[in-house]
C-alpha atoms as a PDB file:
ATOM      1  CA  UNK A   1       4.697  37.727   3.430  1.00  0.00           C
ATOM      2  CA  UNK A   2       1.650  36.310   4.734  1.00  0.00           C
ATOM      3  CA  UNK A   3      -1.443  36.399   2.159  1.00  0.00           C
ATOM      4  CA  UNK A   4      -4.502  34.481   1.554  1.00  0.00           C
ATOM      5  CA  UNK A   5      -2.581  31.718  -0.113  1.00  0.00           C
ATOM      6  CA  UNK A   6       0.717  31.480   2.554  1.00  0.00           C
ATOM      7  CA  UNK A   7      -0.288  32.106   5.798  1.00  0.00           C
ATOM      8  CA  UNK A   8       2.448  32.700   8.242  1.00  0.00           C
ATOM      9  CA  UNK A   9       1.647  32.065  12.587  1.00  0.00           C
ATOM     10  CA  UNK A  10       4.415  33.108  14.754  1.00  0.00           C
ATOM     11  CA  UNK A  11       4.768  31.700  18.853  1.00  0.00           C
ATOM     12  CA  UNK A  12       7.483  31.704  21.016  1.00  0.00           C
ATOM     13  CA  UNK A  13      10.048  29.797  19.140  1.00  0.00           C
ATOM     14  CA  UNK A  14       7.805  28.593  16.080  1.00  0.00           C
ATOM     15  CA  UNK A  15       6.337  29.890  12.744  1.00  0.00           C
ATOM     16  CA  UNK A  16       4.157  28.293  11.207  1.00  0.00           C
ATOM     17  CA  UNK A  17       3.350  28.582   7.877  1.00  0.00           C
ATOM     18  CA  UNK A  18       0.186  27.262   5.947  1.00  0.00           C
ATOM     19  CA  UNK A  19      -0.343  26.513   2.347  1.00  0.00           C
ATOM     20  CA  UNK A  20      -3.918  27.986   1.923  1.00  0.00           C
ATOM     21  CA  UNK A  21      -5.735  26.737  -1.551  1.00  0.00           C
ATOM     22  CA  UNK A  22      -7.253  23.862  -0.602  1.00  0.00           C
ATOM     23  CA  UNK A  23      -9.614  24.141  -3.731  1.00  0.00           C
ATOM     24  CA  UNK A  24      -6.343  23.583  -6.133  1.00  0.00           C
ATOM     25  CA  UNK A  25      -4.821  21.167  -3.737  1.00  0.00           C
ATOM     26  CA  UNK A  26      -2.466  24.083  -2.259  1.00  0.00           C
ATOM     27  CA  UNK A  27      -0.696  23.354  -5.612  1.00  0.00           C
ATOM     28  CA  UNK A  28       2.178  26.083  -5.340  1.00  0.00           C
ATOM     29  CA  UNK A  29       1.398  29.319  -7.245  1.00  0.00           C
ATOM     30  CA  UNK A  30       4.732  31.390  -8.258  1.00  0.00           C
ATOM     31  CA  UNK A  31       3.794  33.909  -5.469  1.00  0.00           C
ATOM     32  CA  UNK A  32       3.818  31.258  -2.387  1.00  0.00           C
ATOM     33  CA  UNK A  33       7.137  30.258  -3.838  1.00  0.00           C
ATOM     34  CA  UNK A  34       8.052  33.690  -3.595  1.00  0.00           C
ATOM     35  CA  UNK A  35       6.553  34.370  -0.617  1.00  0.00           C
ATOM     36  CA  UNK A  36       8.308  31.065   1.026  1.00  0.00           C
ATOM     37  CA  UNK A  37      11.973  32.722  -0.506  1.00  0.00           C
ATOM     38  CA  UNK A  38      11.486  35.833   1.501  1.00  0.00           C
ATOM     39  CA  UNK A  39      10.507  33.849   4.688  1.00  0.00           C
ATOM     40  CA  UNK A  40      13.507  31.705   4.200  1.00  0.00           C
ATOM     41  CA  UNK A  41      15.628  34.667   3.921  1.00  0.00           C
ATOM     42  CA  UNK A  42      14.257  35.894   7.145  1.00  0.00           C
ATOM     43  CA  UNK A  43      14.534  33.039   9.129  1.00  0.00           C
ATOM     44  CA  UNK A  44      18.536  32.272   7.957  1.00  0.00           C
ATOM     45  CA  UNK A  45      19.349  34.846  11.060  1.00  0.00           C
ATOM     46  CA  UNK A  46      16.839  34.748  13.107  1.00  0.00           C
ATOM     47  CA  UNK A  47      17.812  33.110  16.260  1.00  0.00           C
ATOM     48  CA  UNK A  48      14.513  33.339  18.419  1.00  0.00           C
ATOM     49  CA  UNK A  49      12.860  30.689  16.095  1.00  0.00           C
ATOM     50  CA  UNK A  50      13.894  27.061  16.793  1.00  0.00           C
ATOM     51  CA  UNK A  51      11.292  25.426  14.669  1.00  0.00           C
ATOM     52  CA  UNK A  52       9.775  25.816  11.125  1.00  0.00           C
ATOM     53  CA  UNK A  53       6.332  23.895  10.738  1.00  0.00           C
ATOM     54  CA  UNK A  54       4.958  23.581   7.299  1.00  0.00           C
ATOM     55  CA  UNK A  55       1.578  22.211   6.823  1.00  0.00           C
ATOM     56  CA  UNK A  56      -1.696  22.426   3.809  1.00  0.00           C
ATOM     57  CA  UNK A  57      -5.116  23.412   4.515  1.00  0.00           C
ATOM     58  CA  UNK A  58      -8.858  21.586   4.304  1.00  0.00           C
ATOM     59  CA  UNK A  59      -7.083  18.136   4.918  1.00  0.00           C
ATOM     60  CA  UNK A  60      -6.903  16.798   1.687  1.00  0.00           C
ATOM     61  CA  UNK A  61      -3.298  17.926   0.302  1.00  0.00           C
ATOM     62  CA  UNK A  62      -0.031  18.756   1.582  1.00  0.00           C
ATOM     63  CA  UNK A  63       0.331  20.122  -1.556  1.00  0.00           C
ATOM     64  CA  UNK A  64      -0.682  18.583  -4.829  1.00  0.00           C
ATOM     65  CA  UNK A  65       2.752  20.313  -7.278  1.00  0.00           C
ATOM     66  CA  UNK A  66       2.740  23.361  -8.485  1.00  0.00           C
ATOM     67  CA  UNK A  67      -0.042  25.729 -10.296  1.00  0.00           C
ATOM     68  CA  UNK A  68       0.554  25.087 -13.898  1.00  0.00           C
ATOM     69  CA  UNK A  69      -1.407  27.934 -15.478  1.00  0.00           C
ATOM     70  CA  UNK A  70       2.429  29.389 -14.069  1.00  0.00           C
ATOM     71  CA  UNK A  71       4.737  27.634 -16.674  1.00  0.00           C
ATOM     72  CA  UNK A  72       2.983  29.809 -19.551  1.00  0.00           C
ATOM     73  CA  UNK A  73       3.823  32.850 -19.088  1.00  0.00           C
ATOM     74  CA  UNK A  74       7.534  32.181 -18.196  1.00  0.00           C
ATOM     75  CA  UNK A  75      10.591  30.273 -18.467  1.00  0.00           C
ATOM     76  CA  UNK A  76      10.382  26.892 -17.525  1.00  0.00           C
ATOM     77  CA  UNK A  77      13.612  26.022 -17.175  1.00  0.00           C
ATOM     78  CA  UNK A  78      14.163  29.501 -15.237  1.00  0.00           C
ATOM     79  CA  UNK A  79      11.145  28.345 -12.989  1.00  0.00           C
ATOM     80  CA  UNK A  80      12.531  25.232 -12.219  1.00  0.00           C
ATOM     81  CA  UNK A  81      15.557  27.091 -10.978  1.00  0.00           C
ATOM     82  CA  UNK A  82      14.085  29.118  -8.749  1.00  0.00           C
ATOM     83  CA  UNK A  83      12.291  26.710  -7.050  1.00  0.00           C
ATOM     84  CA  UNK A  84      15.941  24.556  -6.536  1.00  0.00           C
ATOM     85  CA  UNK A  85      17.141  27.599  -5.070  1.00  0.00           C
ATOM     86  CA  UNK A  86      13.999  27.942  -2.685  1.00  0.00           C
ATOM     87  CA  UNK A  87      14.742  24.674  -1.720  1.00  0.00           C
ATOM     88  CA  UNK A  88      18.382  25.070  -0.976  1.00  0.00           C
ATOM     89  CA  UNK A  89      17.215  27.625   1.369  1.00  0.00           C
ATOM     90  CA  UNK A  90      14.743  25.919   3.131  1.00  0.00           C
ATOM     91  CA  UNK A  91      17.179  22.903   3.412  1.00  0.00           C
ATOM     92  CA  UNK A  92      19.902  25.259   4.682  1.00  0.00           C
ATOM     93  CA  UNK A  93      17.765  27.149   7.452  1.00  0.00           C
ATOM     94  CA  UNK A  94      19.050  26.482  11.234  1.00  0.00           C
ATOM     95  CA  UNK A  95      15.990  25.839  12.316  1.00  0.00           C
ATOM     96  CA  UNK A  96      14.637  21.966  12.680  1.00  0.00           C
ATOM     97  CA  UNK A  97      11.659  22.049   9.611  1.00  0.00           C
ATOM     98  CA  UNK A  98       8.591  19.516  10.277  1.00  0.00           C
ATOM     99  CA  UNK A  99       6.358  18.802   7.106  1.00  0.00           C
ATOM    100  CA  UNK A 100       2.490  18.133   8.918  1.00  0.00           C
ATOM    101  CA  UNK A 101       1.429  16.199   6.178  1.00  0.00           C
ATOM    102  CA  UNK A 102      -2.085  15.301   5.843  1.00  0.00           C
ATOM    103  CA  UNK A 103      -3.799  14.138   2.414  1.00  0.00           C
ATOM    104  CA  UNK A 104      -1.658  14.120  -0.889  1.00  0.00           C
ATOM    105  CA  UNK A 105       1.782  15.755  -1.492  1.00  0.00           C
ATOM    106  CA  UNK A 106       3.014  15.062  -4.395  1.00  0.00           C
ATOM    107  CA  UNK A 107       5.463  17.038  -7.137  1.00  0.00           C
ATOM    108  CA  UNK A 108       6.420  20.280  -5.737  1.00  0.00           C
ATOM    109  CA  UNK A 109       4.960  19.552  -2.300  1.00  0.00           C
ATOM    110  CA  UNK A 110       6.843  16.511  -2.139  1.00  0.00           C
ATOM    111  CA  UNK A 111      10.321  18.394  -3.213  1.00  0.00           C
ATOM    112  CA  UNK A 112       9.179  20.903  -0.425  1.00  0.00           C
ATOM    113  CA  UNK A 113       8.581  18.078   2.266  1.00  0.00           C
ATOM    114  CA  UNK A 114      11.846  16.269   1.245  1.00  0.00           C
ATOM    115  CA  UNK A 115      13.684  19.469   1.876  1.00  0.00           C
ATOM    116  CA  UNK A 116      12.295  19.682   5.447  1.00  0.00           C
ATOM    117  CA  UNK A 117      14.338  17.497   8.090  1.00  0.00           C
ATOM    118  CA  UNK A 118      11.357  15.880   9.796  1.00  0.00           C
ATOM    119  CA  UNK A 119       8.056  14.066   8.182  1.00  0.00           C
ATOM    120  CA  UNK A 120       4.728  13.306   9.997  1.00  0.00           C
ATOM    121  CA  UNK A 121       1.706  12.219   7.994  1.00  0.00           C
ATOM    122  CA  UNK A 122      -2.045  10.908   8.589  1.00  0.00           C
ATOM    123  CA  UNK A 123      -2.426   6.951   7.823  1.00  0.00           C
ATOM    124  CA  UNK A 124      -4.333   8.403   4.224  1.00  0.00           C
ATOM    125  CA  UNK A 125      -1.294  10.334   3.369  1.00  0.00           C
ATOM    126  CA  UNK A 126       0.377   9.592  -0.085  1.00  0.00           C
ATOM    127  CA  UNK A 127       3.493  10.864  -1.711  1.00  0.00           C
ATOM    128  CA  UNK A 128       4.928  10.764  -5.194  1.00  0.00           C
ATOM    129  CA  UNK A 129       6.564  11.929  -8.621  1.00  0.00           C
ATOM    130  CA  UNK A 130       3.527  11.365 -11.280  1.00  0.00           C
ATOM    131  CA  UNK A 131       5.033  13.522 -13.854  1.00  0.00           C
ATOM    132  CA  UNK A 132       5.704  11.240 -16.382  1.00  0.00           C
ATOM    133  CA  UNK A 133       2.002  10.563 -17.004  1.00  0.00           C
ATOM    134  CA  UNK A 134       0.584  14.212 -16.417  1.00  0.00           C
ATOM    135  CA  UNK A 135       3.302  17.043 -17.534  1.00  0.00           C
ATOM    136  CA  UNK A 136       6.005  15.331 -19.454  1.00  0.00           C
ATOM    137  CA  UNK A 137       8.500  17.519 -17.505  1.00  0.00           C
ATOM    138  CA  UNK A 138      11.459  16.342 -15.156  1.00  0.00           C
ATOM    139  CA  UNK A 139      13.059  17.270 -12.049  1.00  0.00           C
ATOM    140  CA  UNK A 140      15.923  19.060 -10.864  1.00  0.00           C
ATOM    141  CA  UNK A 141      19.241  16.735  -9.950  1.00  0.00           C
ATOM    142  CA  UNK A 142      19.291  17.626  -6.902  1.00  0.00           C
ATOM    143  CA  UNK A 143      15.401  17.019  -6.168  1.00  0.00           C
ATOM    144  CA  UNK A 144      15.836  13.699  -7.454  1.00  0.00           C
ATOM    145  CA  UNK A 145      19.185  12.773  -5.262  1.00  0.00           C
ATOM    146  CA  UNK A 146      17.072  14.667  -1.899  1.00  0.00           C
ATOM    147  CA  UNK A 147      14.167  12.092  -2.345  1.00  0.00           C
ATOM    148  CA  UNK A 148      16.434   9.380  -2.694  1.00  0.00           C
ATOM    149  CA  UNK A 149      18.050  10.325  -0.016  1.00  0.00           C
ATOM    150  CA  UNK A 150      14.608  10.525   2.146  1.00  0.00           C
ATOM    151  CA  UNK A 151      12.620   7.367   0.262  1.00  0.00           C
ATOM    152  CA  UNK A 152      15.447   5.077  -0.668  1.00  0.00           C
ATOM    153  CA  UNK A 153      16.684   4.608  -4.323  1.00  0.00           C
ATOM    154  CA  UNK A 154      14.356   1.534  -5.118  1.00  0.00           C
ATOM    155  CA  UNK A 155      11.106   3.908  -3.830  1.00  0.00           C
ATOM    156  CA  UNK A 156      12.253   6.901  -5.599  1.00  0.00           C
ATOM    157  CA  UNK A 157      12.524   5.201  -8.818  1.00  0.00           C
ATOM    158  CA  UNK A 158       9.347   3.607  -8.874  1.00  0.00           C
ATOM    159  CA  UNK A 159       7.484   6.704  -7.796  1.00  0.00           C
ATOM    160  CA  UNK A 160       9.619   8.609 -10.468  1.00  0.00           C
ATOM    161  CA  UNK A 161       9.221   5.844 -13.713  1.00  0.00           C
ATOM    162  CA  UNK A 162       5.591   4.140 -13.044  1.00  0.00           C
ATOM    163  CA  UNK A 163       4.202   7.744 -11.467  1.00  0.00           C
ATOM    164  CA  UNK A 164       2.785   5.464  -8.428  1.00  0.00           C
ATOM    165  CA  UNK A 165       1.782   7.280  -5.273  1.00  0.00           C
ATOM    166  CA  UNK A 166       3.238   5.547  -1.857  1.00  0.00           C
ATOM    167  CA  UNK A 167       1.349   5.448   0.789  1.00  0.00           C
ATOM    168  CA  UNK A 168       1.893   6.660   3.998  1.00  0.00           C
ATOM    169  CA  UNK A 169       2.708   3.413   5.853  1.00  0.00           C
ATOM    170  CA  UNK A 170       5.151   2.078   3.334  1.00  0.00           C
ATOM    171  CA  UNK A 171       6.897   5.818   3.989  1.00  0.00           C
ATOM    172  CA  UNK A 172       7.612   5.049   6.996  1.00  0.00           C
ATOM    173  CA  UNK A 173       8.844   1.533   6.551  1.00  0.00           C
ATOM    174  CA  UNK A 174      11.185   2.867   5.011  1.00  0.00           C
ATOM    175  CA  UNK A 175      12.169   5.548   7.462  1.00  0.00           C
ATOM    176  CA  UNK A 176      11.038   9.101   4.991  1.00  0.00           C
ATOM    177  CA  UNK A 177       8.282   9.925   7.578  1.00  0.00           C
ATOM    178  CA  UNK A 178       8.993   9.615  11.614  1.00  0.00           C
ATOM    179  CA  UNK A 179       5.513   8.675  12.216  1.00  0.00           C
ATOM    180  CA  UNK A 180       1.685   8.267  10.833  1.00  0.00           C
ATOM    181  CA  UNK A 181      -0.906   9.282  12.983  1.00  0.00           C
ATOM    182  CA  UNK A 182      -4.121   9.669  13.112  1.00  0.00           C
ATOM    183  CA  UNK A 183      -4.288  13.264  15.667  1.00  0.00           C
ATOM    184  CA  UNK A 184      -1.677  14.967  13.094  1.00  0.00           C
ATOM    185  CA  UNK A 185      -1.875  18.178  15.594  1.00  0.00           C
ATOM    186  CA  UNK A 186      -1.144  16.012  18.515  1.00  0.00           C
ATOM    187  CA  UNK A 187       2.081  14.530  17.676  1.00  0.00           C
ATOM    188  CA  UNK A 188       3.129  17.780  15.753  1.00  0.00           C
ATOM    189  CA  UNK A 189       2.787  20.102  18.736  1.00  0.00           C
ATOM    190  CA  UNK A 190       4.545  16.932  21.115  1.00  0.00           C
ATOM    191  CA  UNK A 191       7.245  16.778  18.228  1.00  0.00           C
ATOM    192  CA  UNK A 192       7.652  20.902  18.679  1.00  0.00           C
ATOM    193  CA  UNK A 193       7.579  20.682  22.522  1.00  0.00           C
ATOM    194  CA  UNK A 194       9.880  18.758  22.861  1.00  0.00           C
ATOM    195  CA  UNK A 195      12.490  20.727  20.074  1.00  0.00           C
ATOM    196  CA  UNK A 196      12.001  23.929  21.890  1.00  0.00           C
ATOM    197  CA  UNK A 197      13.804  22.055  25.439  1.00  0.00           C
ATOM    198  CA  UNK A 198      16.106  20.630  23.490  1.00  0.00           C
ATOM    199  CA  UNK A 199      19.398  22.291  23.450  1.00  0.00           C
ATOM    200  CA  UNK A 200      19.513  24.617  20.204  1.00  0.00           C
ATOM    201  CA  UNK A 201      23.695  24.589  19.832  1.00  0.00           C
ATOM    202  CA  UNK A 202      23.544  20.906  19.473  1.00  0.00           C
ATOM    203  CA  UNK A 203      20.461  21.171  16.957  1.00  0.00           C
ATOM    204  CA  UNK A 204      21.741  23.935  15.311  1.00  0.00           C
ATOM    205  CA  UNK A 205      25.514  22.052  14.846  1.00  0.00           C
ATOM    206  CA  UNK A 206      23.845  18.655  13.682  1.00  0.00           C
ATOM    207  CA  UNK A 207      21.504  20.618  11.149  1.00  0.00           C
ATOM    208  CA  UNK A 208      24.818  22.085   9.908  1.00  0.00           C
ATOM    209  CA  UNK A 209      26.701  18.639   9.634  1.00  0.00           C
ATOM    210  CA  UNK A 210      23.696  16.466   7.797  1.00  0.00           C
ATOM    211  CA  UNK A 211      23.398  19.337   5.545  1.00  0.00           C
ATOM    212  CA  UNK A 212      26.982  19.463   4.635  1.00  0.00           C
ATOM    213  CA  UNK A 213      26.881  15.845   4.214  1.00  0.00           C
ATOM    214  CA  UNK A 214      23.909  16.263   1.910  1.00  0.00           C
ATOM    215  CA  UNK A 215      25.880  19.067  -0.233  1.00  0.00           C
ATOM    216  CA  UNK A 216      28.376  16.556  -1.401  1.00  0.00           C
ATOM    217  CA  UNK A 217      26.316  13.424  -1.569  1.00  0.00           C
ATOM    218  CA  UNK A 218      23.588  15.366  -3.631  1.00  0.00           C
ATOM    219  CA  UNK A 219      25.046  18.161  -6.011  1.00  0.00           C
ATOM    220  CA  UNK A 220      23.734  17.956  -9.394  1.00  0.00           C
ATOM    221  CA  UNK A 221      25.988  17.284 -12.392  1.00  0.00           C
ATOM    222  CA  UNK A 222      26.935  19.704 -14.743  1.00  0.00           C
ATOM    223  CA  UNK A 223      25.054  18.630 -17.459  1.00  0.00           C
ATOM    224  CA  UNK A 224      21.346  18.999 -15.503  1.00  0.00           C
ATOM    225  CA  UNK A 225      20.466  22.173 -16.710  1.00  0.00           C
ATOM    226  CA  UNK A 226      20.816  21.540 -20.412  1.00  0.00           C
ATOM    227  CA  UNK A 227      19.227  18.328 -20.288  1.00  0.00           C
ATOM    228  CA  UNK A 228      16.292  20.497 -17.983  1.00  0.00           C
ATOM    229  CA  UNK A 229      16.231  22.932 -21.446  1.00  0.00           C
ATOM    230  CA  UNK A 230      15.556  19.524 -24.008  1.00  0.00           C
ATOM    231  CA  UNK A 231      12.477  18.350 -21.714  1.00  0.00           C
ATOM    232  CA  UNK A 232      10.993  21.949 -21.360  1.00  0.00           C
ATOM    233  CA  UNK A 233      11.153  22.990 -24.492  1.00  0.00           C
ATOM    234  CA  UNK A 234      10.064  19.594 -26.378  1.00  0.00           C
ATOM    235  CA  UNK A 235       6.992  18.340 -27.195  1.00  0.00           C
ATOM    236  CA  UNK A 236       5.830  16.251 -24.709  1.00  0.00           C
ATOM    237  CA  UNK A 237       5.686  18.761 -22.177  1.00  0.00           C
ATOM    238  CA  UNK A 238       3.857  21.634 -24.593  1.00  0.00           C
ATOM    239  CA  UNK A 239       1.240  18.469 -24.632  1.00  0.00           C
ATOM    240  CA  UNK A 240       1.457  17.819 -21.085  1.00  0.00           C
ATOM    241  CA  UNK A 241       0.522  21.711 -20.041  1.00  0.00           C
ATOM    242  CA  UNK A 242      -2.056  21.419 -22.984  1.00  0.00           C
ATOM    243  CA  UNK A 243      -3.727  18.284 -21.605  1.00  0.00           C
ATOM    244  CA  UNK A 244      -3.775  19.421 -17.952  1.00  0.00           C
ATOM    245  CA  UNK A 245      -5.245  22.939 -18.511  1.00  0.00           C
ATOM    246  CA  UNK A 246      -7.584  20.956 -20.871  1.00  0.00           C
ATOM    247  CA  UNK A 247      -8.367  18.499 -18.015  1.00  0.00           C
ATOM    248  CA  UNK A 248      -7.668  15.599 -20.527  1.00  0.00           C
ATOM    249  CA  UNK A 249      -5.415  12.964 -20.899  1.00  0.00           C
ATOM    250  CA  UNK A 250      -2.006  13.567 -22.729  1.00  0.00           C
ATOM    251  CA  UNK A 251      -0.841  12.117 -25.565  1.00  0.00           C
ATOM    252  CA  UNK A 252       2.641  11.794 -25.323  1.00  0.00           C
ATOM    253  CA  UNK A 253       4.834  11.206 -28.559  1.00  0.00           C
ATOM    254  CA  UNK A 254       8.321  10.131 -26.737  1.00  0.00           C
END
């Protein structure tokens, strides 16, 4: 599973995994969210790793969304799906997950570091949901209930409806990142130290009650995926792809 783009470090107790196109952003390509399935997968029964850190190259993006060139040749609606069900996986894993976040992470990289229990940026970090000026698309249910869960209601909705980014100190204000710091490695590998003395059948059960918790709190309503189908196959998202693969503004009719 580890390529050019997803590159996967294993130590005692620890993978790693880096998102590796910093000249898109490390905007998710259909293969790294295939690639981050598989690893997923793997790591659901492994029992020698305590501690999944997830982290963007060239210091500019966690990840900046996903690779858009991806919704043309496929099901959008189908895409979408997958990518909730990557994310179900990566919230389910036993192991604690740390999002190193350093530069911008926003739409798809934001759903990714929601999913992950633990959030440390650089003071320059920012986060957010600008869809509704750049793709015309919308979000899972259950992506929007996880960042609400991580940012706050108020936060999530103005991220969501006036597509401003939040920075990195008024994350943690409001408790969705544990700490902003300017030696990101530093307090990552002091975060992972101390994880890997902790005791893993206490992290392992309290992983397995929050996410429970989360289950009921955030499970998406019945009527999400048809309302998904309207926005992906109207017009404002055929002119938001258009526009972005264009590199110009959209012109949004709705």
């Amino acid at each position: 599973m580890t390529t050019d783009e997803l590159q996967v470090q294993r130590r005692d107790g620890v993978v790693e995994v880096v998102f590796n196109r910093p000249e898109r952003r490390n905007a998710f390509t259909s293969a790294m969210y295939a690639g981050m399935r598989e690893l997923c997968d793997e790591l659901s029964t492994d029992t020698s790793t305590r501690v999944l850190v997830l982290r963007g190259a060239g210091g500019k993006a966690f990840a900046a969304g996903n690779e858009i060139s991806d919704f043309l040749d496929r099901d959008a609606v189908a895409y979408e799906e997958s990518i909730r069900e990557l994310l179900v996986a990566l919230f389910e894993l036993p192991q604690v997950t740390i999002a190193a976040v350093e530069g911008v992470c926003v739409g798809g990289g934001l759903a990714v570091a929601t999913h992950c229990d633990l959030r440390i940026a650089t003071p320059e970090s920012r986060f957010g949901y600008p869809i509704a000026r750049t793709l015309g698309n919308a979000l899972s249910a259950s992506i929007v209930y996880r960042c609400a869960t991580v940012f706050g209601e108020s936060l999530t909705r103005e991220m969501l409806l006036t597509s401003r980014l939040t920075s990195a100190d008024r994350a943690y204000a409001v408790g969705a990142v544990m700490a902003v710091v300017a030696d990101l490695d530093a307090e990552v590998n002091a975060v992972v130290d101390g994880l890997l003395h902790a005791s893993g059948v206490t992290l392992r059960a309290t992983k397995a009650q929050l996410t429970a918790r989360a289950t009921l709190l955030e499970a998406e309503p019945d009527s999400d995926k048809e309302l998904l189908a309207e926005v992906y196959t109207g017009t404002d998202f055929a002119e938001g792809v258009r526009a972005f693969l264009a590199k110009e503004k959209p012109a949004f009719g709705s």
